[in-house]
C-alpha atoms as a PDB file:
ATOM      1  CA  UNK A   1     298.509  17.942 -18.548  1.00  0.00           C
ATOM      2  CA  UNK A   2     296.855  17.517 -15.356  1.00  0.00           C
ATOM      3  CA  UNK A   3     298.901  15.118 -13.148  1.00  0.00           C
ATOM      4  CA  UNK A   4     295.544  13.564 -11.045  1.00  0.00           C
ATOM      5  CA  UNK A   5     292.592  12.279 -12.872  1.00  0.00           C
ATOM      6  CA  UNK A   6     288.974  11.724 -10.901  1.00  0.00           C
ATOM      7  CA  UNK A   7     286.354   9.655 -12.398  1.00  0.00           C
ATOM      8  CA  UNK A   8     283.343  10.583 -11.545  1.00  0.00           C
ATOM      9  CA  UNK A   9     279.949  12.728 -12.064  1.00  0.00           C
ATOM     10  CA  UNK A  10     280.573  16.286 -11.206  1.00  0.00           C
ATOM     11  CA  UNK A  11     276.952  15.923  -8.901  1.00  0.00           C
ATOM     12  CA  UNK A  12     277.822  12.939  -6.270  1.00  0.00           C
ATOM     13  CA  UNK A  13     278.972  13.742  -2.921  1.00  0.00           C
ATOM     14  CA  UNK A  14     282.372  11.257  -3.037  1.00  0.00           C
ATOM     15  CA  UNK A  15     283.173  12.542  -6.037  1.00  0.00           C
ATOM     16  CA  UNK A  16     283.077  16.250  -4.975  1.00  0.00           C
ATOM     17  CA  UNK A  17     284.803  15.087  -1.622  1.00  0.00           C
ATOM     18  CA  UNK A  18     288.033  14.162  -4.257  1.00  0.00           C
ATOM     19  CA  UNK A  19     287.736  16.716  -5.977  1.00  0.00           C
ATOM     20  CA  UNK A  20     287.635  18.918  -2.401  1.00  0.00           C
ATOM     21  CA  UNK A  21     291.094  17.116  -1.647  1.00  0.00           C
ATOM     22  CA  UNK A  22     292.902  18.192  -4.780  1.00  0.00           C
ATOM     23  CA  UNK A  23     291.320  21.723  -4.856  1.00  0.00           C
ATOM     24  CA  UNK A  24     292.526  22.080  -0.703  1.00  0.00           C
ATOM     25  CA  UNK A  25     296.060  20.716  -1.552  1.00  0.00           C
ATOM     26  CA  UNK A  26     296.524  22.787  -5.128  1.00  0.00           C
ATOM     27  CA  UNK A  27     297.066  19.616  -6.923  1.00  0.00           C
ATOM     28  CA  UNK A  28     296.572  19.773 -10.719  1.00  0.00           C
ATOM     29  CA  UNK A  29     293.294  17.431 -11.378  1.00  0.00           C
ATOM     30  CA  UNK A  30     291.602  17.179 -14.431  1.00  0.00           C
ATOM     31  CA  UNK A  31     287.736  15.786 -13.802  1.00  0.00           C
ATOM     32  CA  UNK A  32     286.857  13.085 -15.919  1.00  0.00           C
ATOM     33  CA  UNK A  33     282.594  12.758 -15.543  1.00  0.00           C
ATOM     34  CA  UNK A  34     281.786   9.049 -16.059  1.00  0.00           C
ATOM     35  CA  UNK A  35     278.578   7.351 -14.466  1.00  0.00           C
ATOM     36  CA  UNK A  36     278.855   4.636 -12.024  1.00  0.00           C
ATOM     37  CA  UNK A  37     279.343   1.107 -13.695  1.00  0.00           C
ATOM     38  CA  UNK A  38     281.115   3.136 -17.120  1.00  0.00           C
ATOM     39  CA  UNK A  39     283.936   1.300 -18.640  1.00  0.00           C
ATOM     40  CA  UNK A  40     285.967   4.109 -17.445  1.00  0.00           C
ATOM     41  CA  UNK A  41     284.773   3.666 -13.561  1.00  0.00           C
ATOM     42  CA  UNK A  42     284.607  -0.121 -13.596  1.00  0.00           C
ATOM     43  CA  UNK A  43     287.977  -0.936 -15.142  1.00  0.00           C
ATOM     44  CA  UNK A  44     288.999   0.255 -11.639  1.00  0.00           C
ATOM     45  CA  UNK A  45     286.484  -0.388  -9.197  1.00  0.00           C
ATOM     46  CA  UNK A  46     285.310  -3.942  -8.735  1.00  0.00           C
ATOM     47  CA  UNK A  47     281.814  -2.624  -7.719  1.00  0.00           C
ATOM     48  CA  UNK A  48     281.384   0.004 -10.489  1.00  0.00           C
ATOM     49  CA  UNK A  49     281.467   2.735  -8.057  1.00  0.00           C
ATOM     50  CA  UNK A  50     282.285   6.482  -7.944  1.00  0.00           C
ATOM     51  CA  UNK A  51     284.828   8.450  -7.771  1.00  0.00           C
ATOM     52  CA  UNK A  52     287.947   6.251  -9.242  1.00  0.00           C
ATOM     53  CA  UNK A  53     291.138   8.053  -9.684  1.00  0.00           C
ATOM     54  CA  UNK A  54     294.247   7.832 -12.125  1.00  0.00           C
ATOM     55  CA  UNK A  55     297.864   9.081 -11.563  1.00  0.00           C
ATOM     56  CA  UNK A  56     299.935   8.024 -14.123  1.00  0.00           C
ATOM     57  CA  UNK A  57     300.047   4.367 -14.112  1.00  0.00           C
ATOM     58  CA  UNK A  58     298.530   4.208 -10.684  1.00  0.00           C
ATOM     59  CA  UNK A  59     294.943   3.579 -10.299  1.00  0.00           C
ATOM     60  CA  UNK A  60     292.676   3.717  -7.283  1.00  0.00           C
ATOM     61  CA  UNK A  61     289.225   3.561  -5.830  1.00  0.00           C
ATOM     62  CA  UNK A  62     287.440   4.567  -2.865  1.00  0.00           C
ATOM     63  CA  UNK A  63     287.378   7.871  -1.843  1.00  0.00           C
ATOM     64  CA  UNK A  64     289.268   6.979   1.391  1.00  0.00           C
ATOM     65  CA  UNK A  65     291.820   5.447   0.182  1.00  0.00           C
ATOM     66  CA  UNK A  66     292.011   8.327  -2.869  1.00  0.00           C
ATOM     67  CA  UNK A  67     291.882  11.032  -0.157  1.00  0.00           C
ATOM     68  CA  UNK A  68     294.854   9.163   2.011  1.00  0.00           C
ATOM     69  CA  UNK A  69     296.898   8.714  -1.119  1.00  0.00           C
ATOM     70  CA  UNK A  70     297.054  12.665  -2.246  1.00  0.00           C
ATOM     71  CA  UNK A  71     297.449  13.439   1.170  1.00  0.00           C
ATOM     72  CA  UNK A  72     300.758  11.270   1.420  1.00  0.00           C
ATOM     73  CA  UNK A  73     302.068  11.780  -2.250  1.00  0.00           C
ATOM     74  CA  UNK A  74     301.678  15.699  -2.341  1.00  0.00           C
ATOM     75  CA  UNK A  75     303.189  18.942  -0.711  1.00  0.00           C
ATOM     76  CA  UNK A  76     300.212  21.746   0.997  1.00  0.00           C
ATOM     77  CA  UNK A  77     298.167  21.540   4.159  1.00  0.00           C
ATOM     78  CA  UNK A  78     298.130  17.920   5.373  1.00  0.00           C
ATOM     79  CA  UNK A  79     294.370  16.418   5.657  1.00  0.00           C
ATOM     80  CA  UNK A  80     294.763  13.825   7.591  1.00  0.00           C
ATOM     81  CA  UNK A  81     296.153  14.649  10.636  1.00  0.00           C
ATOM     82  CA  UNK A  82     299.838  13.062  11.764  1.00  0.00           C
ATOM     83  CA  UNK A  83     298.486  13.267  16.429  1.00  0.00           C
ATOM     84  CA  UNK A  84     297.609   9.946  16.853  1.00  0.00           C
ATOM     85  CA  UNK A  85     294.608  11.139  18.568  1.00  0.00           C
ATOM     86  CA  UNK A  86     293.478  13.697  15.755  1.00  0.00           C
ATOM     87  CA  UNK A  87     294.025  11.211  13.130  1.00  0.00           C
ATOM     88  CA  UNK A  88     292.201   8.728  14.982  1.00  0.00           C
ATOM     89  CA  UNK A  89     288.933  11.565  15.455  1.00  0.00           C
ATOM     90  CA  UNK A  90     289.393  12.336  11.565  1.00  0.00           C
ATOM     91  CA  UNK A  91     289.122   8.221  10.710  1.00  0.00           C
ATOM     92  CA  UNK A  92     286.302   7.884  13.412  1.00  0.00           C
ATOM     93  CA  UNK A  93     283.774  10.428  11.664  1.00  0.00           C
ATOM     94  CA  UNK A  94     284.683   9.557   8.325  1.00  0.00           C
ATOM     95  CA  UNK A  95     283.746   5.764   9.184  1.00  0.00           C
ATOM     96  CA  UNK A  96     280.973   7.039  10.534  1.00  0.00           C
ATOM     97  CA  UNK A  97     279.510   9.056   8.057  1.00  0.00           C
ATOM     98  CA  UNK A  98     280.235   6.419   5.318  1.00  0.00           C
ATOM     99  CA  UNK A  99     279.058   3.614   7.164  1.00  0.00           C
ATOM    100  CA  UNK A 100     275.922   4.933   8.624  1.00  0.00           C
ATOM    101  CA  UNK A 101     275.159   8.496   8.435  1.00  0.00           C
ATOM    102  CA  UNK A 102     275.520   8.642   4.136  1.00  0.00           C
ATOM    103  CA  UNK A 103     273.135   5.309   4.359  1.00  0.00           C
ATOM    104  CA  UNK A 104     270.616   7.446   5.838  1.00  0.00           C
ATOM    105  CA  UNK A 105     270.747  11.139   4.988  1.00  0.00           C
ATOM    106  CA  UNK A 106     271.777  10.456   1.107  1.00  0.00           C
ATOM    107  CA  UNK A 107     270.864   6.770   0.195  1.00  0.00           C
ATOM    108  CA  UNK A 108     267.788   6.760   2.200  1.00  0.00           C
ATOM    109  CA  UNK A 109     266.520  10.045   2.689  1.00  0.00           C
ATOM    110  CA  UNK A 110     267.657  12.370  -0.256  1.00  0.00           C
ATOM    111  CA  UNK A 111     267.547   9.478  -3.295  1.00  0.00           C
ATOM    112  CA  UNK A 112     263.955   9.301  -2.217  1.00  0.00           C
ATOM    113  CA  UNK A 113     262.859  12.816  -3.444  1.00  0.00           C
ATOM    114  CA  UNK A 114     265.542  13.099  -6.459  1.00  0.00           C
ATOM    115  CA  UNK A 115     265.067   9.552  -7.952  1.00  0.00           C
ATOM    116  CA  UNK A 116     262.040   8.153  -6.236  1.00  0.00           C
ATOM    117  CA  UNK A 117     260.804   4.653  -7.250  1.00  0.00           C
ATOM    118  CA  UNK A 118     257.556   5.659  -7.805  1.00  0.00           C
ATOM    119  CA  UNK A 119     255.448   5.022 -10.619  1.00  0.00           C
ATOM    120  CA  UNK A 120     254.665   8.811 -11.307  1.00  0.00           C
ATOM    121  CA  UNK A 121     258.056   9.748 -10.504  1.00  0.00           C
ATOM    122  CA  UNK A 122     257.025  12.178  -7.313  1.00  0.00           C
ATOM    123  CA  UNK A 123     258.867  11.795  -3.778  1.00  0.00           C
ATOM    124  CA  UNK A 124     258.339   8.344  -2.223  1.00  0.00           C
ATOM    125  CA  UNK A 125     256.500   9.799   0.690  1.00  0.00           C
ATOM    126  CA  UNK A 126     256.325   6.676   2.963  1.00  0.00           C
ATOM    127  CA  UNK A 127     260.044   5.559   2.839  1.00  0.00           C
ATOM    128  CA  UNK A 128     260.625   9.726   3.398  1.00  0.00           C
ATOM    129  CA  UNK A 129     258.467  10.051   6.630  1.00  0.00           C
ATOM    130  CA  UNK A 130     259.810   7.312   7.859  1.00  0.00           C
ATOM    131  CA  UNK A 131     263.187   8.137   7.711  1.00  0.00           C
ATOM    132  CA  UNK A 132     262.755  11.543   8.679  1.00  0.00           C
ATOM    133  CA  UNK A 133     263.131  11.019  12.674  1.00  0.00           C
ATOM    134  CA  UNK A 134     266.795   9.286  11.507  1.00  0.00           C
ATOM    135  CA  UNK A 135     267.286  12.152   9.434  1.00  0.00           C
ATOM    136  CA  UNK A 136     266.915  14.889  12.522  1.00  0.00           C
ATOM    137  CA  UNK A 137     268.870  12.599  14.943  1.00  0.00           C
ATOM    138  CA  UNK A 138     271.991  12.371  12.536  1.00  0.00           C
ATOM    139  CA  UNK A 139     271.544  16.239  12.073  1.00  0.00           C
ATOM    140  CA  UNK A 140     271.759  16.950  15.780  1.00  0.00           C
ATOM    141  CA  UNK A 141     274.638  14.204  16.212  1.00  0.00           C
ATOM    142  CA  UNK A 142     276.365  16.676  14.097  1.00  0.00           C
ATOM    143  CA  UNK A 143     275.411  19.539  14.995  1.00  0.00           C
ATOM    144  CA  UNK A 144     276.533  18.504  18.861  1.00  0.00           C
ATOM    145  CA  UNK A 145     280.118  17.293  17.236  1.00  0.00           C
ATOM    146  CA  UNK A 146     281.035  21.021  15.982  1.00  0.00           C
ATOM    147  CA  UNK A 147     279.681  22.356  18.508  1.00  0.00           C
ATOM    148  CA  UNK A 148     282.726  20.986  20.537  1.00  0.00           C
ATOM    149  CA  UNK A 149     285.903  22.301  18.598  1.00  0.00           C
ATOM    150  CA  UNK A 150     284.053  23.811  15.600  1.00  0.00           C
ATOM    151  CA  UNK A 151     284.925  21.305  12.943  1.00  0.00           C
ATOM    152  CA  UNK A 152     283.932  17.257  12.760  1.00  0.00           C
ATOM    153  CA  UNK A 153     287.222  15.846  14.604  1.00  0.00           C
ATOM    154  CA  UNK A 154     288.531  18.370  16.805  1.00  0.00           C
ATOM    155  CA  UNK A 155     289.301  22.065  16.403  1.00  0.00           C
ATOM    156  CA  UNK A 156     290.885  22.418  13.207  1.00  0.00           C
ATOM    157  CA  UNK A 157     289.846  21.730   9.487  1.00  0.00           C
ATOM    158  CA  UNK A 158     290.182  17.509   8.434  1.00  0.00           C
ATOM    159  CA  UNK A 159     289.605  15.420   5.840  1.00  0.00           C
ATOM    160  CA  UNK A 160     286.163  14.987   8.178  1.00  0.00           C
ATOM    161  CA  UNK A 161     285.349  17.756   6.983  1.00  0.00           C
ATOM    162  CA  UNK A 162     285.731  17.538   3.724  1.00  0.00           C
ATOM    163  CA  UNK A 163     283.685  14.330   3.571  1.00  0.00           C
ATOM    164  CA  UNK A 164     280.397  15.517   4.921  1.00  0.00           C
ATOM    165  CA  UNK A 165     280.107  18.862   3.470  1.00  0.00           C
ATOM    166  CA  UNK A 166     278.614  17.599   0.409  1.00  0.00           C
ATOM    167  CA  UNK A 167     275.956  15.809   2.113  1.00  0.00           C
ATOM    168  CA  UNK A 168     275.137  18.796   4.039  1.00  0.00           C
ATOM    169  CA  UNK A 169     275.266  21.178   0.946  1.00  0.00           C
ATOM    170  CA  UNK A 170     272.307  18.494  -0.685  1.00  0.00           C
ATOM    171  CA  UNK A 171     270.264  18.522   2.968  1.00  0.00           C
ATOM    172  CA  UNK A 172     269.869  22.300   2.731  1.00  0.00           C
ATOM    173  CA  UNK A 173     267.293  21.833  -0.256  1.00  0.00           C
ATOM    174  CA  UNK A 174     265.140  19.625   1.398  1.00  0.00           C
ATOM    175  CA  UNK A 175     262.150  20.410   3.228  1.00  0.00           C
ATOM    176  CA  UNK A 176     262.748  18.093   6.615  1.00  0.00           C
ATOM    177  CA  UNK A 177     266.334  17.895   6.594  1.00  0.00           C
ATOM    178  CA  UNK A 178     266.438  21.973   5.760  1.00  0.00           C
ATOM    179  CA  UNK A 179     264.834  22.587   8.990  1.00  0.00           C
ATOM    180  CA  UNK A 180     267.210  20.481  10.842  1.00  0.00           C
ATOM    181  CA  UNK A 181     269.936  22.058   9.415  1.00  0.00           C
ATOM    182  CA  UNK A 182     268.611  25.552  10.270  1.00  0.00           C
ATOM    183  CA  UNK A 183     267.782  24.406  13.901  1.00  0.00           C
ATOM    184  CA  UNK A 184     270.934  23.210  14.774  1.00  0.00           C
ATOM    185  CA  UNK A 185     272.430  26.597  15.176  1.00  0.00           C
ATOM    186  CA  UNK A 186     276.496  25.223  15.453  1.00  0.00           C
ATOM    187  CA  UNK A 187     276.252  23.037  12.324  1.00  0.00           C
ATOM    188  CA  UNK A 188     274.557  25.622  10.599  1.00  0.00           C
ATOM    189  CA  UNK A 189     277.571  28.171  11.360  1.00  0.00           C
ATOM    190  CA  UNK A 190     279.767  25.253  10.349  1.00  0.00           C
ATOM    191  CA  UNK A 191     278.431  24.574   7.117  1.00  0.00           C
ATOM    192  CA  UNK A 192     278.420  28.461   6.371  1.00  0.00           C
ATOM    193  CA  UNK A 193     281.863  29.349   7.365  1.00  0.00           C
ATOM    194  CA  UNK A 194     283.575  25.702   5.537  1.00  0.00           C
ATOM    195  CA  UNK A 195     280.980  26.472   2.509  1.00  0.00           C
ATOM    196  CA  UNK A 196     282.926  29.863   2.034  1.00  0.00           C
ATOM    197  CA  UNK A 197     286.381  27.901   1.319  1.00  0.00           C
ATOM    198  CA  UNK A 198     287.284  27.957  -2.449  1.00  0.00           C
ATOM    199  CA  UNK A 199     287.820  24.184  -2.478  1.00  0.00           C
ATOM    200  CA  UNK A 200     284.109  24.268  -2.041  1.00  0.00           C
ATOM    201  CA  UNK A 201     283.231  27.026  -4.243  1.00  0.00           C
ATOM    202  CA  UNK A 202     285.538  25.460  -6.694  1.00  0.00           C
ATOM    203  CA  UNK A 203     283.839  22.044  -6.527  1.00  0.00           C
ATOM    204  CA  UNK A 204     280.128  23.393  -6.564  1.00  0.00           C
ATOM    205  CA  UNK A 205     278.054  20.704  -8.943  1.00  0.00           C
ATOM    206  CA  UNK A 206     275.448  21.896 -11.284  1.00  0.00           C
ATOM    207  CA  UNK A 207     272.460  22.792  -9.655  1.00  0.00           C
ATOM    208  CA  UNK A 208     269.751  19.411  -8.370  1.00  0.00           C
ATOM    209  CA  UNK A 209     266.383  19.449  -8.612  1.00  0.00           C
ATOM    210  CA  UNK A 210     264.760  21.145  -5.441  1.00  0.00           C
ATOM    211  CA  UNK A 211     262.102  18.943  -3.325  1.00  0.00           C
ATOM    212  CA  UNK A 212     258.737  18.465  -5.129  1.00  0.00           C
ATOM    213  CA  UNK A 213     255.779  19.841  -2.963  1.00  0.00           C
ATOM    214  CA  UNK A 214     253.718  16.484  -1.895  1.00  0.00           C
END
């Protein structure tokens, strides 16, 4: 029996990123899919959200504070990094993609083409355009940070890491954000070189819709 459980649908991004943390450490992990606000999510988180995680008696959300844990409790390649300075870098860019850059890319930008508001159900166009300068900032704020060392927080693979390539691996599909991507020539490296590690491979969702043409 598998000695990690994850909550959480196979396609969201903080769900992957757990899933990314087991896979990189080779813990045993069994994925449990349950939708945000299930019984089975919201009997541990107190907002109903995705991923939630079981160990035995121990239960936890947040995919911080999951990440942190199986970084502490297991043997393998340690995620977050022990240099004050590094592990400061790794907490900086995950704070800041959680905090801002997720609010914009996925919550603005990308939930606005898969599950539009819309009354026919096609990509919300005016919340999309105007996002879309955001969009190409945050891009090239990335692209300029692994441009630096060649991964989010310094020179060597992080939990960072780990926590934006699912965003990025969603942006490629999209028209606006697609472009970016392919424009910023050291994030685009980036994302191909981490994409080829198995803990991605491993973790690939089934496929999303692509954009709608508008």
């Amino acid at each position: 029996m598998a000695s990690v459980e994850i909550i959480g649908p196979a396609p969201s991004t903080y769900t992957r990123v757990a899933r990314m943390v087991c896979e990189e450490k080779a813990i045993p992990y069994a994925l449990k899919q349950s939708p945000p606000h299930s019984p089975d999510v919201s009997a541990i988180h107190p907002f109903g959200k995705v991923p939630v995680m079981r160990h035995g008696d121990f239960e936890l959300c947040e995919s911080k504070a999951i990440a942190t844990y199986l970084d502490l409790s297991f043997p393998g390649p340690k995620l977050i990094p022990t240099d004050p300075r590094h592990a400061a870098l790794t907490e900086q860019w995950v704070s800041l993609v959680n905090t801002k850059i997720d609010g914009t890319l996925v919550r603005t930008y990308l939930l606005n083409y898969i599950f539009p508001k819309t009354s026919d159900g096609s990509p919300d166009r005016k919340v999309i355009d105007a996002v879309v300068p955001a969009v190409r900032q945050e891009i090239e704020l990335l692209d300029r940070a692994v441009a630096k060392g060649g991964f989010l927080a310094g020179d060597s693979f992080t939990f960072a890491d780990i926590n934006v390539m699912p965003i990025l691996a969603y942006l490629k599909n999209f028209p606006e954000s697609g472009s970016a991507i392919a424009a910023a020539k050291s994030l685009s490296a980036y994302f191909d070189r981490l994409a080829a590690r198995p803990s991605f491979q491993k973790t690939a969702p089934p496929p999303r819709p692509q954009a709608k043409a508008s």
